[in-house]
C-alpha atoms as a PDB file:
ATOM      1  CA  UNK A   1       6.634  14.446  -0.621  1.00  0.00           C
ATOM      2  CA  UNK A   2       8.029  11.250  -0.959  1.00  0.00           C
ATOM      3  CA  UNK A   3       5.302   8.160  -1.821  1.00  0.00           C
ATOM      4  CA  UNK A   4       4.194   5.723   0.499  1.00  0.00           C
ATOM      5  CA  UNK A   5       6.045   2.149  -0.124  1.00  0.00           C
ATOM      6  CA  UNK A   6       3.896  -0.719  -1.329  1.00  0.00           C
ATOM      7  CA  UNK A   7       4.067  -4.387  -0.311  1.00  0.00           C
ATOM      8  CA  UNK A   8       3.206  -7.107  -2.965  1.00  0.00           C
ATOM      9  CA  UNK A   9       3.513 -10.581  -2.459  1.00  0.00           C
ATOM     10  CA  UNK A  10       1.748 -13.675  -3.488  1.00  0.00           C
ATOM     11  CA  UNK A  11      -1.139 -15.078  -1.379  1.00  0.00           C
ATOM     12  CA  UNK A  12      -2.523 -18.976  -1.353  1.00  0.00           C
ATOM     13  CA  UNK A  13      -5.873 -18.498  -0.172  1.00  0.00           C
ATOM     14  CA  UNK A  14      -7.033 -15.910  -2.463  1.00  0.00           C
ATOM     15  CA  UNK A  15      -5.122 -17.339  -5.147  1.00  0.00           C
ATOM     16  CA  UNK A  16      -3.965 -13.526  -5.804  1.00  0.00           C
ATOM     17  CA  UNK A  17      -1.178 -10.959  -5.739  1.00  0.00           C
ATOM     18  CA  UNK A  18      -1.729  -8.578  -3.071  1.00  0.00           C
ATOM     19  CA  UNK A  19      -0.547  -5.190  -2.605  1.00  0.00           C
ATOM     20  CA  UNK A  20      -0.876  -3.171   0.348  1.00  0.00           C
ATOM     21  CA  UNK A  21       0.443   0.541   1.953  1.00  0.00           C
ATOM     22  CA  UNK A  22       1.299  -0.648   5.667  1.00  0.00           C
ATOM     23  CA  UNK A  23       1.452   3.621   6.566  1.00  0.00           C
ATOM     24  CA  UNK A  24      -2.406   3.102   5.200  1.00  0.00           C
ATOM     25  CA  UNK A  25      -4.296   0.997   8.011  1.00  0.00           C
ATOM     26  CA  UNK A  26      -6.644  -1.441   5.782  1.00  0.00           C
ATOM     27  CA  UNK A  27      -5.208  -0.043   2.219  1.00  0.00           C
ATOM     28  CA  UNK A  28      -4.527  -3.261   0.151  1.00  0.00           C
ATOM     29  CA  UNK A  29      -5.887  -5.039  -3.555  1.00  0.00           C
ATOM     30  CA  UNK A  30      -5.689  -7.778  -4.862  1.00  0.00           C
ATOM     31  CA  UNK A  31      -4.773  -8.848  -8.710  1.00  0.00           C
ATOM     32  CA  UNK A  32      -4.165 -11.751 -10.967  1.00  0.00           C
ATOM     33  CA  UNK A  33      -0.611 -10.151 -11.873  1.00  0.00           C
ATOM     34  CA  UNK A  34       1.314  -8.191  -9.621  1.00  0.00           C
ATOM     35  CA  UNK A  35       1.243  -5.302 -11.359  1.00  0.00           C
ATOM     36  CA  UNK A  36      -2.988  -5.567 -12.069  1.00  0.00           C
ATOM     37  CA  UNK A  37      -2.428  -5.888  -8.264  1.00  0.00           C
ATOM     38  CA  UNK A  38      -0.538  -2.666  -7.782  1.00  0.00           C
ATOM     39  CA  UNK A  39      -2.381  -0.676 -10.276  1.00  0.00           C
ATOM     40  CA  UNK A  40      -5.995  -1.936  -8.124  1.00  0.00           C
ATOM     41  CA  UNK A  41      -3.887  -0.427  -5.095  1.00  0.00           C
ATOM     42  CA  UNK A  42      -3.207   3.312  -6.592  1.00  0.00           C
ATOM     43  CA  UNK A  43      -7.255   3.084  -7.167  1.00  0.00           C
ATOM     44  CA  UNK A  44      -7.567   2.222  -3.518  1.00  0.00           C
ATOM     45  CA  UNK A  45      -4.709   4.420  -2.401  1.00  0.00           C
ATOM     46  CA  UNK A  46      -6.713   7.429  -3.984  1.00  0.00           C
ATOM     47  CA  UNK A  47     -10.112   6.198  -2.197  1.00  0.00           C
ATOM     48  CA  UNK A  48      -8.514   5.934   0.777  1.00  0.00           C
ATOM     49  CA  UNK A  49      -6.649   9.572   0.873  1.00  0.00           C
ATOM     50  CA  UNK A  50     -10.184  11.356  -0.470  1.00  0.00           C
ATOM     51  CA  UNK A  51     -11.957   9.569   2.699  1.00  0.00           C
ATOM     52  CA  UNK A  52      -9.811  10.352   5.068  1.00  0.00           C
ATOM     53  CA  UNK A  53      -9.659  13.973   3.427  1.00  0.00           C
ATOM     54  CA  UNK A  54     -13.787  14.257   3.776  1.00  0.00           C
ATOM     55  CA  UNK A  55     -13.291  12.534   7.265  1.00  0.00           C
ATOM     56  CA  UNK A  56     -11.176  14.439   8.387  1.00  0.00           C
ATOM     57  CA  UNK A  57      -8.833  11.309   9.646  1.00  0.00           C
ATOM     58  CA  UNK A  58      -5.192  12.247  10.141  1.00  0.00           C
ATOM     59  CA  UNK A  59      -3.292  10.764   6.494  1.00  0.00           C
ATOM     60  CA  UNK A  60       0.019   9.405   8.010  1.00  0.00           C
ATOM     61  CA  UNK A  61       3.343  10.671   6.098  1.00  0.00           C
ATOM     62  CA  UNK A  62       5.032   7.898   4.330  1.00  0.00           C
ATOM     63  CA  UNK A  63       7.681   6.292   6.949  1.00  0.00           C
ATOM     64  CA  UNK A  64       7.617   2.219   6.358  1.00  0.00           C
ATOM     65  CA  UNK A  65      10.817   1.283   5.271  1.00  0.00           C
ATOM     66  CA  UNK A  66      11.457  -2.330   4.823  1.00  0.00           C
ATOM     67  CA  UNK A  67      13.698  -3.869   7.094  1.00  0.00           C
ATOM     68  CA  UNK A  68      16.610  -4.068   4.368  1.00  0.00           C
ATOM     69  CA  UNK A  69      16.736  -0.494   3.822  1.00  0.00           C
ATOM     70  CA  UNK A  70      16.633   0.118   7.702  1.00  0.00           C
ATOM     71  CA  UNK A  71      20.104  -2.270   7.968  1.00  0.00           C
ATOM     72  CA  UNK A  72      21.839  -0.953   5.181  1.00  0.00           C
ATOM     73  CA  UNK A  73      20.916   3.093   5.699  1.00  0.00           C
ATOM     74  CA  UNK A  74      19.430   3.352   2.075  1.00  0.00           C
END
């Protein structure tokens, strides 16, 4: 299986890299750096699969792609 694709960008009014999963409703962290930011998301990427494992919530296969891979076929 293929990994779900992770957003990080910079954000003013948490004066913080965030990274998120969009396939992952509400599955996003925060860090000083962008990759403390990414490596906080694989924490809450794990939390988030184990929950919706207990909870028996339907985990959505990875299908964001980002709008320049959609154009361009890759």
């Amino acid at each position: 299986m293929k990994d779900y694709h992770i957003n990080v960008f910079w954000n003013d009014e948490d004066d913080a890299y965030i990274a998120d999963i969009p396939d992952l409703e509400f599955c996003s962290a925060f860090g000083a750096t962008p990759e403390e930011a990414v490596r906080e998301l694989g924490i809450a990427r794990e939390l988030w699969l184990e929950v919706a494992r207990e909870t028996g919530k339907p985990i959505p296969p990875p299908r964001y792609r980002p709008a320049i891979y959609v154009a361009t076929g890759g």
